[in-house]
N, C-alpha and C. Protein backbone atom coordinates (compact mmCIF):
# COMPACT_ATOMS: atom_id res chain seq x y z
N UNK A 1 -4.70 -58.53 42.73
CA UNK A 1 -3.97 -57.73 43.70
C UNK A 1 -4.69 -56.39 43.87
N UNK A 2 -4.98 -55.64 45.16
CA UNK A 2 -5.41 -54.88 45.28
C UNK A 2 -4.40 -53.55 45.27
N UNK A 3 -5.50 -52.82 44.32
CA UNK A 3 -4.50 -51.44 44.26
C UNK A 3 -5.02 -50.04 45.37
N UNK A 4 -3.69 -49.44 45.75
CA UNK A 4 -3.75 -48.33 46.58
C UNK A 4 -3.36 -47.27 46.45
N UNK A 5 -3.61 -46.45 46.92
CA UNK A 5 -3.29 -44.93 46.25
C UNK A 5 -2.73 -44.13 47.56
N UNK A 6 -1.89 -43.66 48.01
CA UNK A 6 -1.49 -43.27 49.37
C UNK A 6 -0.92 -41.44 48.79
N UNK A 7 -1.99 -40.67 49.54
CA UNK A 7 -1.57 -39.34 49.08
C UNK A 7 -0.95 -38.40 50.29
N UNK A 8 0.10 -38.38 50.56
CA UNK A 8 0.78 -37.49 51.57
C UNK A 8 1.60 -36.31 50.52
N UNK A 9 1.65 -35.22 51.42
CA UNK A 9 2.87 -34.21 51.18
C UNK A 9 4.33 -34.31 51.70
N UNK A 10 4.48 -35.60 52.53
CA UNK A 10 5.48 -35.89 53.15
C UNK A 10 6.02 -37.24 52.11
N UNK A 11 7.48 -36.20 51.42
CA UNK A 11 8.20 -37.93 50.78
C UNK A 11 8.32 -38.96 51.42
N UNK A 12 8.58 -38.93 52.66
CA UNK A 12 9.23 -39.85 53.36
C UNK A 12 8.15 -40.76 53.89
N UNK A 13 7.15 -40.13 54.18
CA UNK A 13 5.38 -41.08 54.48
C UNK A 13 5.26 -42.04 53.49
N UNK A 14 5.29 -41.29 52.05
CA UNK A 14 4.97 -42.21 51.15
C UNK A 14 5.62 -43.44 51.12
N UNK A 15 7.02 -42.81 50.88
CA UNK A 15 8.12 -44.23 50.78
C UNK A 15 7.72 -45.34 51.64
N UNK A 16 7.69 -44.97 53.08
CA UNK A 16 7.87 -45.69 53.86
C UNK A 16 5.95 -46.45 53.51
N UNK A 17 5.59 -45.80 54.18
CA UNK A 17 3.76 -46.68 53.21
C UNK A 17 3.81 -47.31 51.87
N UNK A 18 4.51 -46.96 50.94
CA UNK A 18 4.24 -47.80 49.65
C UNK A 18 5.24 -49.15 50.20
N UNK A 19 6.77 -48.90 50.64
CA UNK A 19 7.53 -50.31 50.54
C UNK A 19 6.63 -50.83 51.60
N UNK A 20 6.22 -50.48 52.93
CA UNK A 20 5.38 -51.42 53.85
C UNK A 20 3.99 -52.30 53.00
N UNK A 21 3.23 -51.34 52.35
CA UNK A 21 1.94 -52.13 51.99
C UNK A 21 2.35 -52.92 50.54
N UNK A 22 3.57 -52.58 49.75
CA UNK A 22 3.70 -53.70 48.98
C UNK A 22 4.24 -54.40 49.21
N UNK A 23 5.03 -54.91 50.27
CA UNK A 23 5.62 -55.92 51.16
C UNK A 23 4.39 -56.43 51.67
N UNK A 24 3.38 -56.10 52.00
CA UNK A 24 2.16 -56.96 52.38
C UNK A 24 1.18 -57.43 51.30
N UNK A 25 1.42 -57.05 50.16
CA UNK A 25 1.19 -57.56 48.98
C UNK A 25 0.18 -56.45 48.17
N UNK A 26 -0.03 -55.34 48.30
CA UNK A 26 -0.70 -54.71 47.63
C UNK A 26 0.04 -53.67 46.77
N UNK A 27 -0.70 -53.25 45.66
CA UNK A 27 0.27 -52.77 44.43
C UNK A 27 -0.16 -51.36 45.16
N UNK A 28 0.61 -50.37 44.89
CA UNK A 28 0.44 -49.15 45.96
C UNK A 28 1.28 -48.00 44.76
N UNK A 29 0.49 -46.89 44.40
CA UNK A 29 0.76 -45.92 43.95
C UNK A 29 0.81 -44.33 44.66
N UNK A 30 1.82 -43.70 44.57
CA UNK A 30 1.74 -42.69 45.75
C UNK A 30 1.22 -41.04 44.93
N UNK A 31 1.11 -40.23 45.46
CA UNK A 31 0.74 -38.63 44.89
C UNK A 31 1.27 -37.92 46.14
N UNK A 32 1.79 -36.60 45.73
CA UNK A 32 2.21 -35.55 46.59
C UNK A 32 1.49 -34.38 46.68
N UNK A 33 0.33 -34.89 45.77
CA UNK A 33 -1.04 -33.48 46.49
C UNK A 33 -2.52 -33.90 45.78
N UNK A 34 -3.34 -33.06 46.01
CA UNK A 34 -4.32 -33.25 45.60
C UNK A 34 -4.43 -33.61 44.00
N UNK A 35 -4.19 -32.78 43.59
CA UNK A 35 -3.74 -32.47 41.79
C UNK A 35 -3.27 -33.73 41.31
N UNK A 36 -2.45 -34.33 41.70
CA UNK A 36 -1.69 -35.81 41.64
C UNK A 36 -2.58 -36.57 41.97
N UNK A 37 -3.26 -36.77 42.73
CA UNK A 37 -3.82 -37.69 42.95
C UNK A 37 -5.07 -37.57 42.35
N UNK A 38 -5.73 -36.30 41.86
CA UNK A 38 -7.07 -36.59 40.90
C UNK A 38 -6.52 -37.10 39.12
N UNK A 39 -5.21 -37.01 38.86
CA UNK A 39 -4.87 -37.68 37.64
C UNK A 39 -4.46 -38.73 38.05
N UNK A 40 -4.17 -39.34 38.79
CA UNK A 40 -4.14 -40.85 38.93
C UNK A 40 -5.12 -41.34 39.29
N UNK A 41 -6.36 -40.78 39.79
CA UNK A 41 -7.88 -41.41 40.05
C UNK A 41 -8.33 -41.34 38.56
N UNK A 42 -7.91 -40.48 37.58
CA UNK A 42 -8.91 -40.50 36.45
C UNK A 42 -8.05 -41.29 35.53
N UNK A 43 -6.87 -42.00 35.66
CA UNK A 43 -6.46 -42.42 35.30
C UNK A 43 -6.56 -44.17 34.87
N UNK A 44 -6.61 -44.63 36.39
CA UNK A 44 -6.48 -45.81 37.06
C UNK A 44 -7.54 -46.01 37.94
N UNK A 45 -7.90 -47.39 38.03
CA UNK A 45 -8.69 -47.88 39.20
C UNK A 45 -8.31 -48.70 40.51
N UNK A 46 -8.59 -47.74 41.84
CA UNK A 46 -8.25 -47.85 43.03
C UNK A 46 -9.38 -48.73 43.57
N UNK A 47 -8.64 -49.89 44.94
CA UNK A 47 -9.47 -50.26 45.32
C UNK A 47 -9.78 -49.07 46.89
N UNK A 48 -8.75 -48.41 47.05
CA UNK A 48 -8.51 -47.68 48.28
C UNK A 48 -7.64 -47.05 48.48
N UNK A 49 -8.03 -45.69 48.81
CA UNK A 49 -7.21 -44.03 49.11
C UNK A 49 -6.70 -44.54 50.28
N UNK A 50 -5.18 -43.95 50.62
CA UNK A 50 -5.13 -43.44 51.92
C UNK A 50 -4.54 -41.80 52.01
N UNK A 51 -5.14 -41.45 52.65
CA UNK A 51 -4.94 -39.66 52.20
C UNK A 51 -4.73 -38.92 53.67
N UNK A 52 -3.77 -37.89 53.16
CA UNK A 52 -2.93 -37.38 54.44
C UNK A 52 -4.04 -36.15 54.53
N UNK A 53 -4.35 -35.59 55.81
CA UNK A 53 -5.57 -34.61 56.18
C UNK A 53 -4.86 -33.30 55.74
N UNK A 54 -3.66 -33.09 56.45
CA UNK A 54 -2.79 -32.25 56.69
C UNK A 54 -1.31 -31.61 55.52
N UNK A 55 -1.66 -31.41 53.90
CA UNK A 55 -1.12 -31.32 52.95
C UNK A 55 -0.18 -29.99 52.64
N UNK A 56 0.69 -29.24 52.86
CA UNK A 56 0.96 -27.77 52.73
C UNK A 56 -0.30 -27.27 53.07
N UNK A 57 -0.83 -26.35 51.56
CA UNK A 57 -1.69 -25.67 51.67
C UNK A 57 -2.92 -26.34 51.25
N UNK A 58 -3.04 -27.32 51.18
CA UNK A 58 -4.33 -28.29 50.60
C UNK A 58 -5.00 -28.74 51.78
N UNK A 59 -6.10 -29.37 51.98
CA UNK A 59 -6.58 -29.84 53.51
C UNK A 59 -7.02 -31.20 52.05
N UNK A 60 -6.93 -32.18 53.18
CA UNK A 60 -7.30 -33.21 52.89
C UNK A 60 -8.87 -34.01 52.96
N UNK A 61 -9.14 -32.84 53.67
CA UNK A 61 -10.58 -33.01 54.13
C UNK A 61 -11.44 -32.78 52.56
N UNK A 62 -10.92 -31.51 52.38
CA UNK A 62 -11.07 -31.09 51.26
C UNK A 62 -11.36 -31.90 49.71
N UNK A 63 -10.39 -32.62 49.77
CA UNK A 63 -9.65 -33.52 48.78
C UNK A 63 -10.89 -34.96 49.14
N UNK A 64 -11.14 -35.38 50.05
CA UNK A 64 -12.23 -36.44 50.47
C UNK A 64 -13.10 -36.10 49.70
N UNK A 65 -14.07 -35.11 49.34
CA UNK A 65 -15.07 -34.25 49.55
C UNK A 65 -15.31 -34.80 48.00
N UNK A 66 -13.99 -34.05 47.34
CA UNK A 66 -14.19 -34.54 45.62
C UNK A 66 -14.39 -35.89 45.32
N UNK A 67 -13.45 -36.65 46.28
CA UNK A 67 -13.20 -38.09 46.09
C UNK A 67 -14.71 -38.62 46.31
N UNK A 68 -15.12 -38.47 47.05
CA UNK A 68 -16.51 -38.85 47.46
C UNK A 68 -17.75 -38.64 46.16
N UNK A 69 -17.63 -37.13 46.01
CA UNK A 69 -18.46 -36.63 44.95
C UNK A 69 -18.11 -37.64 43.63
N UNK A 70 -17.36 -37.70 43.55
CA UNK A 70 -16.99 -38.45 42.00
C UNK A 70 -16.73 -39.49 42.16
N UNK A 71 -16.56 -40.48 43.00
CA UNK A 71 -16.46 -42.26 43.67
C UNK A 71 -16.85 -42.16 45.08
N UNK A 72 -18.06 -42.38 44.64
CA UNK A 72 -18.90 -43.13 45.81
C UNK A 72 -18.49 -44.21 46.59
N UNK A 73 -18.02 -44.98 45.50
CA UNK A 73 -17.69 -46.32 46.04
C UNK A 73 -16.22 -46.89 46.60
N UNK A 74 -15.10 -45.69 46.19
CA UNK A 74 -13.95 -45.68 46.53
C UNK A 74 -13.86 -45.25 48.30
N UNK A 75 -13.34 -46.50 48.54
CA UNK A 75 -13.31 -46.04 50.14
C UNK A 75 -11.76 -45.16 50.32
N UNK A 76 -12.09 -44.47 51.72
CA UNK A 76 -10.91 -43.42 51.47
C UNK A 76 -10.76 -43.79 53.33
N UNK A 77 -9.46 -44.17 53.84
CA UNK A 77 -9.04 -43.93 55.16
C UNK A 77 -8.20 -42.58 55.05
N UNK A 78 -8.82 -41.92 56.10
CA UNK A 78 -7.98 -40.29 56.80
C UNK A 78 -6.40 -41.02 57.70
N UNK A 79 -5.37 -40.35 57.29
CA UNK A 79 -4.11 -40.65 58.29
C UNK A 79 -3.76 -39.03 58.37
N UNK A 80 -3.57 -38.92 59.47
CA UNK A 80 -3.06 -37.47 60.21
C UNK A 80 -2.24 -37.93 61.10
N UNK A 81 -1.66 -37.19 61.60
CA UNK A 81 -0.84 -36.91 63.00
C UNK A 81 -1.24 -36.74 64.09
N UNK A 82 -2.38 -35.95 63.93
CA UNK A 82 -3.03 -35.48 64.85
C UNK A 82 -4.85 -36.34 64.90
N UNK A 83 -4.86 -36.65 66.22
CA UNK A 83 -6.73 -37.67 66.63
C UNK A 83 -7.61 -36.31 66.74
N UNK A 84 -7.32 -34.94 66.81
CA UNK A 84 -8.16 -34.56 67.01
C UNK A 84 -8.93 -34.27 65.74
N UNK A 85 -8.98 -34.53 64.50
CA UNK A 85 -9.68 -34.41 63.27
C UNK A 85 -10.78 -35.66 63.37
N UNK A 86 -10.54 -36.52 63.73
CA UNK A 86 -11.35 -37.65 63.89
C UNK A 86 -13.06 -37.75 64.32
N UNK A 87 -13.08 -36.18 65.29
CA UNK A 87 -14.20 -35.53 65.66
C UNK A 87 -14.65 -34.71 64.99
N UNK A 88 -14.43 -34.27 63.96
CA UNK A 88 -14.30 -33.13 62.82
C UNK A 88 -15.70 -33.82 61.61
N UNK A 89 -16.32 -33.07 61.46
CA UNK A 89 -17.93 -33.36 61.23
C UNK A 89 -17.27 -33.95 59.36
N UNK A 90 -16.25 -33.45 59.20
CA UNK A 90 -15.93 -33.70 57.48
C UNK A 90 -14.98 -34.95 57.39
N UNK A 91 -14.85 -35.22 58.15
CA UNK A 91 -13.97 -36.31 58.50
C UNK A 91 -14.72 -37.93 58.39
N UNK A 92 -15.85 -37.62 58.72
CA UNK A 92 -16.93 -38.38 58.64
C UNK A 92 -16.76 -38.83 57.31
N UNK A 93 -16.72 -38.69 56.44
CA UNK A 93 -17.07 -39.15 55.09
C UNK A 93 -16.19 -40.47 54.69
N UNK A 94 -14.95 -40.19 55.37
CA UNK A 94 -13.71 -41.26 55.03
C UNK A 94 -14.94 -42.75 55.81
N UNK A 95 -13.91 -43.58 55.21
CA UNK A 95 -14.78 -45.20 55.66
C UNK A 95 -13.46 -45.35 56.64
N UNK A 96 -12.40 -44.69 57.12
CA UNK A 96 -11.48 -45.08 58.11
C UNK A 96 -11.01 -43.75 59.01
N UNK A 97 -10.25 -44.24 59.93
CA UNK A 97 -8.81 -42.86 60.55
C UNK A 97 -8.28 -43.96 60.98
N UNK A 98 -6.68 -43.39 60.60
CA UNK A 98 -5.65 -44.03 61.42
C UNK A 98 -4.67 -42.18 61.92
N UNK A 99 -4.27 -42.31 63.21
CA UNK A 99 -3.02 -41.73 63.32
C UNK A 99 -1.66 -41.85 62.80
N UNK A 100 -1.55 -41.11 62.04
CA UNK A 100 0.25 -41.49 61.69
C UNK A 100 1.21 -41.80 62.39
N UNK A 101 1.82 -42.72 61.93
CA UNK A 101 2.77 -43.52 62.46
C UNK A 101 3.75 -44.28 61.55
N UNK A 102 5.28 -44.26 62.11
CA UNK A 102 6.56 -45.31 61.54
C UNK A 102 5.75 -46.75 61.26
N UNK A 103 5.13 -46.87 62.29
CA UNK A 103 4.53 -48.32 62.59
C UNK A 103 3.44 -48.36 61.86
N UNK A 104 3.44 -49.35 60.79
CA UNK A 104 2.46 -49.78 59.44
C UNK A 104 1.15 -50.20 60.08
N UNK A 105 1.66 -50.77 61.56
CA UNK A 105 0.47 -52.12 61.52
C UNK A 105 -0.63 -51.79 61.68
N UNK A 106 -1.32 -50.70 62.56
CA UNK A 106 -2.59 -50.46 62.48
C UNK A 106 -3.13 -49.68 61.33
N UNK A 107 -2.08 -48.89 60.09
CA UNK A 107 -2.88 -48.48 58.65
C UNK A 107 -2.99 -49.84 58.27
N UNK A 108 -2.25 -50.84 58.00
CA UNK A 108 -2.39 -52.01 57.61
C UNK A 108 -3.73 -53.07 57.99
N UNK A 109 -4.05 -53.05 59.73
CA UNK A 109 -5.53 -53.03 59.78
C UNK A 109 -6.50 -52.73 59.84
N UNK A 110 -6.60 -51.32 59.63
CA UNK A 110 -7.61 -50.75 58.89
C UNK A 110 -7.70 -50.85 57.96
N UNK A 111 -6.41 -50.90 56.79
CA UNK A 111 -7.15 -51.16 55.33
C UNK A 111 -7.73 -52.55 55.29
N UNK A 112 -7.19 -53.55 56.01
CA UNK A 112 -8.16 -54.97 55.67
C UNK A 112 -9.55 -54.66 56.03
N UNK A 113 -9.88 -53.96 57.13
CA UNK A 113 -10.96 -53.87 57.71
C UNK A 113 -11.65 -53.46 57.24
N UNK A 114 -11.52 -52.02 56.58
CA UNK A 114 -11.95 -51.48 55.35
C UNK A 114 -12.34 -51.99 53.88
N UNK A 115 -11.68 -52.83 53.63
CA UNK A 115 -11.78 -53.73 52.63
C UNK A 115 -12.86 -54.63 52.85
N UNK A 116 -12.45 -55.26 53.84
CA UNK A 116 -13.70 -56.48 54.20
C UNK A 116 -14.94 -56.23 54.72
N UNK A 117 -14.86 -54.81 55.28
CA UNK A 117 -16.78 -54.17 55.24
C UNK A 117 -17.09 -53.67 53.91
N UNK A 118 -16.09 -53.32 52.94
CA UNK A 118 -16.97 -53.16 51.44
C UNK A 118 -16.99 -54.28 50.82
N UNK A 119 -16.92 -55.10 51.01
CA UNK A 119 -16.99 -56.49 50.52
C UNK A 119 -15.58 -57.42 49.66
N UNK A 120 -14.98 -56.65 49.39
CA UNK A 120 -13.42 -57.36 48.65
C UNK A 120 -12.81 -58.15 49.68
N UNK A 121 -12.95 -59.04 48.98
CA UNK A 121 -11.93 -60.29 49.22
C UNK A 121 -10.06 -60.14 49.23
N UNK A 122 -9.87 -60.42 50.61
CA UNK A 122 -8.55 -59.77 50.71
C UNK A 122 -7.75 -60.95 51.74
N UNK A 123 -6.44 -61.28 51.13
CA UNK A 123 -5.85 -62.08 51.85
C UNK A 123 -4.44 -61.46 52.02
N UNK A 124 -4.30 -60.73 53.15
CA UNK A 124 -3.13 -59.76 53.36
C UNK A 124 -2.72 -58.54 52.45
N UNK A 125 -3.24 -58.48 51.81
CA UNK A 125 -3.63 -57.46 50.44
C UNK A 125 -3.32 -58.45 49.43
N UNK A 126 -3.45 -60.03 49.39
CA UNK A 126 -3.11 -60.42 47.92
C UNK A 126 -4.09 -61.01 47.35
N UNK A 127 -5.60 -60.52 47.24
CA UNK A 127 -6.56 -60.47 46.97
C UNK A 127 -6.52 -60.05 45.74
């Protein structure tokens, strides 16, 4: 089963992203900031971040930057609210963007998509 790591500042993002993607079969762990989420990276092994751009006072861009530096190989999709980060030269680094949304289904195909250009074998997340 593939594991996920979904880092928003918004409770209600998380909730709603963890019951959606473990209803699609992936084991899904959430964080409410940066800080949280670098002790559960040094903790545990992720097959894939999904990380909110837009954190209080944290930028998420930010938070990529480390993720990158210290897992290369951990792919990371950007979810914001806002498409205009998507053009944003730091933004680049993520292996995804989705716009935020109630509606799971396109984070949901990007993470397969994501998955299946790094090579993991994934059958609805129950890979």
């Amino acid at each position: 089963m593939m594991r996920l790591l979904i880092v928003d500042d918004e409770k209600n993002i998380r909730h709603l992203y963890a019951a959606d993607l473990q209803d699609a079969g992936y084991q899904v762990d959430t964080a409410e900031s940066g800080a949280a989420a670098a002790e559960l990276l040094n903790r545990f092994t992720f097959d894939l971040v999904v990380l909110d751009i837009h954190m209080g006072n944290e930028s998420g861009l930010d938070i990529l930057q480390d993720i990158v530096q210290e897992r290369k190989d951990l792919p990371v999709i950007l979810c914001s609210a806002y498409s205009c980060y998507k053009e944003d030269f730091s933004s680049w680094l993520a292996d995804g963007y989705v716009v935020k949304s109630s509606d799971t289904s396109a984070l949901k195909a990007e993470i397969e998509r994501v998955l299946a250009k790094r090579g993991s074998k994934t059958n609805g997340g129950n890979a």
